[in-house]
N, C-alpha and C. Protein backbone atom coordinates (compact mmCIF):
# COMPACT_ATOMS: atom_id res chain seq x y z
N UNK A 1 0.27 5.01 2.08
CA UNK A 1 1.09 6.12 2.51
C UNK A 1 2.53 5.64 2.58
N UNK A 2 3.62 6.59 2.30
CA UNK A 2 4.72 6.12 2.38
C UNK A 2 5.43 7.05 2.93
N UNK A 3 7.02 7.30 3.66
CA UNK A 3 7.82 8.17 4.03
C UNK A 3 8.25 8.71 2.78
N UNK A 4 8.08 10.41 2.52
CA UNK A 4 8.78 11.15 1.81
C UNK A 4 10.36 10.89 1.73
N UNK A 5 11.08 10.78 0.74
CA UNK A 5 12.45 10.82 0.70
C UNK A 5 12.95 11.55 1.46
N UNK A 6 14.28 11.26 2.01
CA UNK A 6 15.37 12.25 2.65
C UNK A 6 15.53 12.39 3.64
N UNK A 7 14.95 10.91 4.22
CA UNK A 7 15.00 10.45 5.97
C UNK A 7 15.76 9.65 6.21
N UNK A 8 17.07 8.82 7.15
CA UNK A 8 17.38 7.77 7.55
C UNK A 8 16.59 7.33 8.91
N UNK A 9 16.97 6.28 9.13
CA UNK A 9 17.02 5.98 10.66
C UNK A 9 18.72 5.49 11.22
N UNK A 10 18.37 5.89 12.30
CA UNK A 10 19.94 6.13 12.65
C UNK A 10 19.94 6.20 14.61
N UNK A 11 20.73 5.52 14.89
CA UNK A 11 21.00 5.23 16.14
C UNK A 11 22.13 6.41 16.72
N UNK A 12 21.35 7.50 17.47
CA UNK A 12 22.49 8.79 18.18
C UNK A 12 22.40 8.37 20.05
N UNK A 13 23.74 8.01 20.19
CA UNK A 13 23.71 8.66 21.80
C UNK A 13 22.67 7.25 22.22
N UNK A 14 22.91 6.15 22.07
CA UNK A 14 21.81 5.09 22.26
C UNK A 14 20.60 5.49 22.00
N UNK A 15 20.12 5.76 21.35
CA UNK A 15 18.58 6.20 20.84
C UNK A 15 18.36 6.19 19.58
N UNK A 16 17.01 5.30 19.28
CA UNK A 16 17.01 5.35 17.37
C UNK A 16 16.30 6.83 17.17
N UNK A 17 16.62 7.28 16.11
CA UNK A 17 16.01 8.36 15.46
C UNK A 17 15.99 8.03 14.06
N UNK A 18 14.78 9.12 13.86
CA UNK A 18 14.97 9.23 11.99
C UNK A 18 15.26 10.76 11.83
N UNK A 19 16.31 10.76 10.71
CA UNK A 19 16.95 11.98 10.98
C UNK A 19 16.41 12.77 8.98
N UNK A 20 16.16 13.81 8.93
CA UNK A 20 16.43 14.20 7.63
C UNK A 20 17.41 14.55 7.27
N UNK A 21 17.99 14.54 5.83
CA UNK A 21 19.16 14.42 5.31
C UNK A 21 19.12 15.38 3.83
N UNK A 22 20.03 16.14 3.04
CA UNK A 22 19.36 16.80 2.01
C UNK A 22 18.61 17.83 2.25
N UNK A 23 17.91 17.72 1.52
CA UNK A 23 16.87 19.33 1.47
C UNK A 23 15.99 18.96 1.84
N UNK A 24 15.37 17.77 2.99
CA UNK A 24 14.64 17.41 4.14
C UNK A 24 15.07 18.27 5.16
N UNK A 25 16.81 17.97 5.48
CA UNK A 25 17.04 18.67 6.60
C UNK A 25 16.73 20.05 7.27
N UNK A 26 16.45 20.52 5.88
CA UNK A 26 16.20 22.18 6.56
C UNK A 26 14.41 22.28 7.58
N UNK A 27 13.68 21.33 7.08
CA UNK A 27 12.54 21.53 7.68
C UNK A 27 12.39 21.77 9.45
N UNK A 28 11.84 22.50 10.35
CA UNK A 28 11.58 22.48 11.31
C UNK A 28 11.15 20.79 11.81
N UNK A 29 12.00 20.27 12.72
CA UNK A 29 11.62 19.21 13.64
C UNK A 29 12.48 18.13 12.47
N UNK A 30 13.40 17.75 11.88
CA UNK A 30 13.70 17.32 11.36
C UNK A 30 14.17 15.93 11.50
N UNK A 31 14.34 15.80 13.18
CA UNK A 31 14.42 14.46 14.09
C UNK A 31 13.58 13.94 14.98
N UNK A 32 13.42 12.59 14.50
CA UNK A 32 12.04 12.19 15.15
C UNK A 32 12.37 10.91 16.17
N UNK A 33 12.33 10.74 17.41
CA UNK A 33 12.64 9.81 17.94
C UNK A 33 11.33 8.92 17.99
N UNK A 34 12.51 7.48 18.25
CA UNK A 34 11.90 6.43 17.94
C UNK A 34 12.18 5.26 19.02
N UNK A 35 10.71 4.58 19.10
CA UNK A 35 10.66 3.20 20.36
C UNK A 35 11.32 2.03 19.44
N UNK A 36 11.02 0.96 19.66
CA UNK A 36 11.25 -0.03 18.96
C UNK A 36 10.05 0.10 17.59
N UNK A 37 9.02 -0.04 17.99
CA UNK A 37 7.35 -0.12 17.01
C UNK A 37 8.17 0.93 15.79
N UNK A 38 7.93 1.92 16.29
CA UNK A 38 7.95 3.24 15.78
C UNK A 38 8.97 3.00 14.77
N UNK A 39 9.91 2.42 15.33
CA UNK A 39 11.59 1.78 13.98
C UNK A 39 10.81 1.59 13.11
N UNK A 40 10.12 -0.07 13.36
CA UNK A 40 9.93 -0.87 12.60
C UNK A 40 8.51 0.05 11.82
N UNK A 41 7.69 0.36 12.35
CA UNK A 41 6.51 1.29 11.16
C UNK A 41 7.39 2.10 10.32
N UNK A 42 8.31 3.33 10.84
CA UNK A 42 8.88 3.97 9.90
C UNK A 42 9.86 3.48 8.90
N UNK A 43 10.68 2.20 9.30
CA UNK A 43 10.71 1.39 7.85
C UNK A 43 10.19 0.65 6.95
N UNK A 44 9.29 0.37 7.50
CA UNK A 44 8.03 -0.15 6.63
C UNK A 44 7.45 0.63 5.89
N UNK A 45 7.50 1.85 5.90
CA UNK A 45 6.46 2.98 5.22
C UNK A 45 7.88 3.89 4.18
N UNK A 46 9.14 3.39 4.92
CA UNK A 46 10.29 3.73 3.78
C UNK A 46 10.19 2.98 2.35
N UNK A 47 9.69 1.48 2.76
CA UNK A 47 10.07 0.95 1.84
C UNK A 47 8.77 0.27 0.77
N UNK A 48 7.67 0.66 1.47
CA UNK A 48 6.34 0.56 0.80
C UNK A 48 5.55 2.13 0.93
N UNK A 49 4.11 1.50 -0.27
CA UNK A 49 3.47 2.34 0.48
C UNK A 49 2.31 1.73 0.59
N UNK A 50 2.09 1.57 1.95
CA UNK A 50 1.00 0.46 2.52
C UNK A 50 0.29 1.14 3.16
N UNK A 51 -1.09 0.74 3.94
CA UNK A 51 -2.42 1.42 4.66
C UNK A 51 -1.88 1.18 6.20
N UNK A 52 -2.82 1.72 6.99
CA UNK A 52 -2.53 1.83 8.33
C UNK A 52 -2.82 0.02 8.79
N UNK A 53 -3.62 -0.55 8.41
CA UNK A 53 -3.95 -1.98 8.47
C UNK A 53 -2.89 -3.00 7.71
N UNK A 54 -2.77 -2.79 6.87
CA UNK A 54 -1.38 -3.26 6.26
C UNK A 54 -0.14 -3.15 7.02
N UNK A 55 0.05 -1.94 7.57
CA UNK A 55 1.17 -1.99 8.34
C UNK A 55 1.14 -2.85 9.88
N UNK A 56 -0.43 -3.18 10.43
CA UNK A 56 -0.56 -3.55 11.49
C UNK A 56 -0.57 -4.70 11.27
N UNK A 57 -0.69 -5.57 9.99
CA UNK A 57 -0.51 -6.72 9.89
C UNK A 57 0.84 -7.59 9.59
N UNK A 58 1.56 -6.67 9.40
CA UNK A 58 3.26 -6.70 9.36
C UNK A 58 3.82 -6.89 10.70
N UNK A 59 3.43 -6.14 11.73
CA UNK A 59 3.82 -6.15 12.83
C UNK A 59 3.16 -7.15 13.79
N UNK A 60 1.90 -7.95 13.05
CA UNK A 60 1.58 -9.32 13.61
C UNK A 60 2.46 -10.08 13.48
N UNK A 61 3.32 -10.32 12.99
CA UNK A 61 4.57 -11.11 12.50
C UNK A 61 5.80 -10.66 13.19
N UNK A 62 6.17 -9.87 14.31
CA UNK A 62 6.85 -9.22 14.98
C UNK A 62 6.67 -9.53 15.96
N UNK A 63 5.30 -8.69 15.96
CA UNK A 63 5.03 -8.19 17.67
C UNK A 63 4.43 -9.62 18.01
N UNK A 64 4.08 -10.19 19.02
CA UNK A 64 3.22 -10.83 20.06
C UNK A 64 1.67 -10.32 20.81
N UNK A 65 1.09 -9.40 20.48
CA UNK A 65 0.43 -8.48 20.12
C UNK A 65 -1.23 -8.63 19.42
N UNK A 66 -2.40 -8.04 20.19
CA UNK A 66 -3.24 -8.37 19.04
C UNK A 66 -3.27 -7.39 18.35
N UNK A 67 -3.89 -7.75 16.82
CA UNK A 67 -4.45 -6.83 15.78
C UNK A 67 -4.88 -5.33 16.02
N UNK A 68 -5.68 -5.42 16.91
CA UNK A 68 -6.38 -4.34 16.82
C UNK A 68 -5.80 -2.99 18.03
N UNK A 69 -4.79 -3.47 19.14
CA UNK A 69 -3.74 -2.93 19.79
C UNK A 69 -2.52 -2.60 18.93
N UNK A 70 -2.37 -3.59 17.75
CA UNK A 70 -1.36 -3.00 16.78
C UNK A 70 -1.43 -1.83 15.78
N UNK A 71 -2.88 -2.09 15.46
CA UNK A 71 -3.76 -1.12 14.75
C UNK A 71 -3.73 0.34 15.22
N UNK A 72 -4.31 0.39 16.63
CA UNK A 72 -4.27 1.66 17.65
C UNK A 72 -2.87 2.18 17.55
N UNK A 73 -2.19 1.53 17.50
CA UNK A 73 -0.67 2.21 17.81
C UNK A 73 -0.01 2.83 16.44
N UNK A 74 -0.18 1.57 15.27
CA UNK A 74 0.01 2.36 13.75
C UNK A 74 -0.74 3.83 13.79
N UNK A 75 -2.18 3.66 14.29
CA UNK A 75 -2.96 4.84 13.69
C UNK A 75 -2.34 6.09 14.03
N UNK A 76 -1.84 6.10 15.80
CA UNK A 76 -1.07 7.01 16.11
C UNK A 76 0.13 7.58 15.89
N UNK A 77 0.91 6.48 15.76
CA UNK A 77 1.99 7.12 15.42
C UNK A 77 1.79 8.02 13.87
N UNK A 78 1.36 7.04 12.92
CA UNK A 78 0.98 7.75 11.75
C UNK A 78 0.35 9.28 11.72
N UNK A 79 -0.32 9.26 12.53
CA UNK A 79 -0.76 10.49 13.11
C UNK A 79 0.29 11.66 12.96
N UNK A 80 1.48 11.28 14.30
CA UNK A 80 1.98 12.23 14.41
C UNK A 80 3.34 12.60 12.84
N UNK A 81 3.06 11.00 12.15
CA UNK A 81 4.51 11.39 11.06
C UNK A 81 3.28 12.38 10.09
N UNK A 82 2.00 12.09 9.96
CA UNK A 82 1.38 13.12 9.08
C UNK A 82 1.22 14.76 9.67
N UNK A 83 1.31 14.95 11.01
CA UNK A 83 1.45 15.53 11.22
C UNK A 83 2.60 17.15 10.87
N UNK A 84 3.75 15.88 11.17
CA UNK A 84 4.71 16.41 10.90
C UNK A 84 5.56 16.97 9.33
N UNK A 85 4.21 16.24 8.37
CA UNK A 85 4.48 16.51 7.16
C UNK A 85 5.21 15.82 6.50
N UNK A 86 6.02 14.31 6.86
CA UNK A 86 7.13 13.64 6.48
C UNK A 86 6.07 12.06 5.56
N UNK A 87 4.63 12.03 5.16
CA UNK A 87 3.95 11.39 4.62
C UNK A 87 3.78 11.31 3.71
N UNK A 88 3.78 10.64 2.66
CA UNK A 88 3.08 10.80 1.07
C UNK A 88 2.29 10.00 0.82
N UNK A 89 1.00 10.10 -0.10
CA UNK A 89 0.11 9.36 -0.39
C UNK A 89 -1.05 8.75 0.61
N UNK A 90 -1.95 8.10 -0.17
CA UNK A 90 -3.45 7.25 0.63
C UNK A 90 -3.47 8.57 2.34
């Protein structure tokens, strides 16, 4: 899975967000705030397109963290970016 084109991430008002940009922007909910994790998954999925386990094994190399707490947290958040329709692929 990867992020659809026409997103940045972008720091507003001390807070990261990913913002749409282009003919993203018009979509309902177009800004998505973001923790630290959440940064780092949604650029990871900008710049690949990797599995929910793939991405949790990226963030073994980050985080301090086990596997399978990293896992839980990819699955979710992923959740809500498929949710939101901003996903492509796997």
């Amino acid at each position: 899975m990867k992020i659809i084109d026409g997103f940045v991430v972008r720091t507003v008002a001390g807070k990261c967000v990913a913002v749409a940009v282009g003919k993203e922007a018009r979509r309902a909910g177009a800004m998505i705030s973001l923790n630290e994790a959440g940064r780092d998954i949604f650029e990871l999925l900008q710049k690949e397109d990797l599995t929910e386990e793939e991405v949790a094994h990226r963030l073994e190399k980050i985080y301090d963290a086990p596997y399978e707490t990293l896992l839980s947290d990819t699955k979710e958040f992923v959740s809500k970016l498929r949710d939101a329709g901003i996903l492509a692929g796997r």
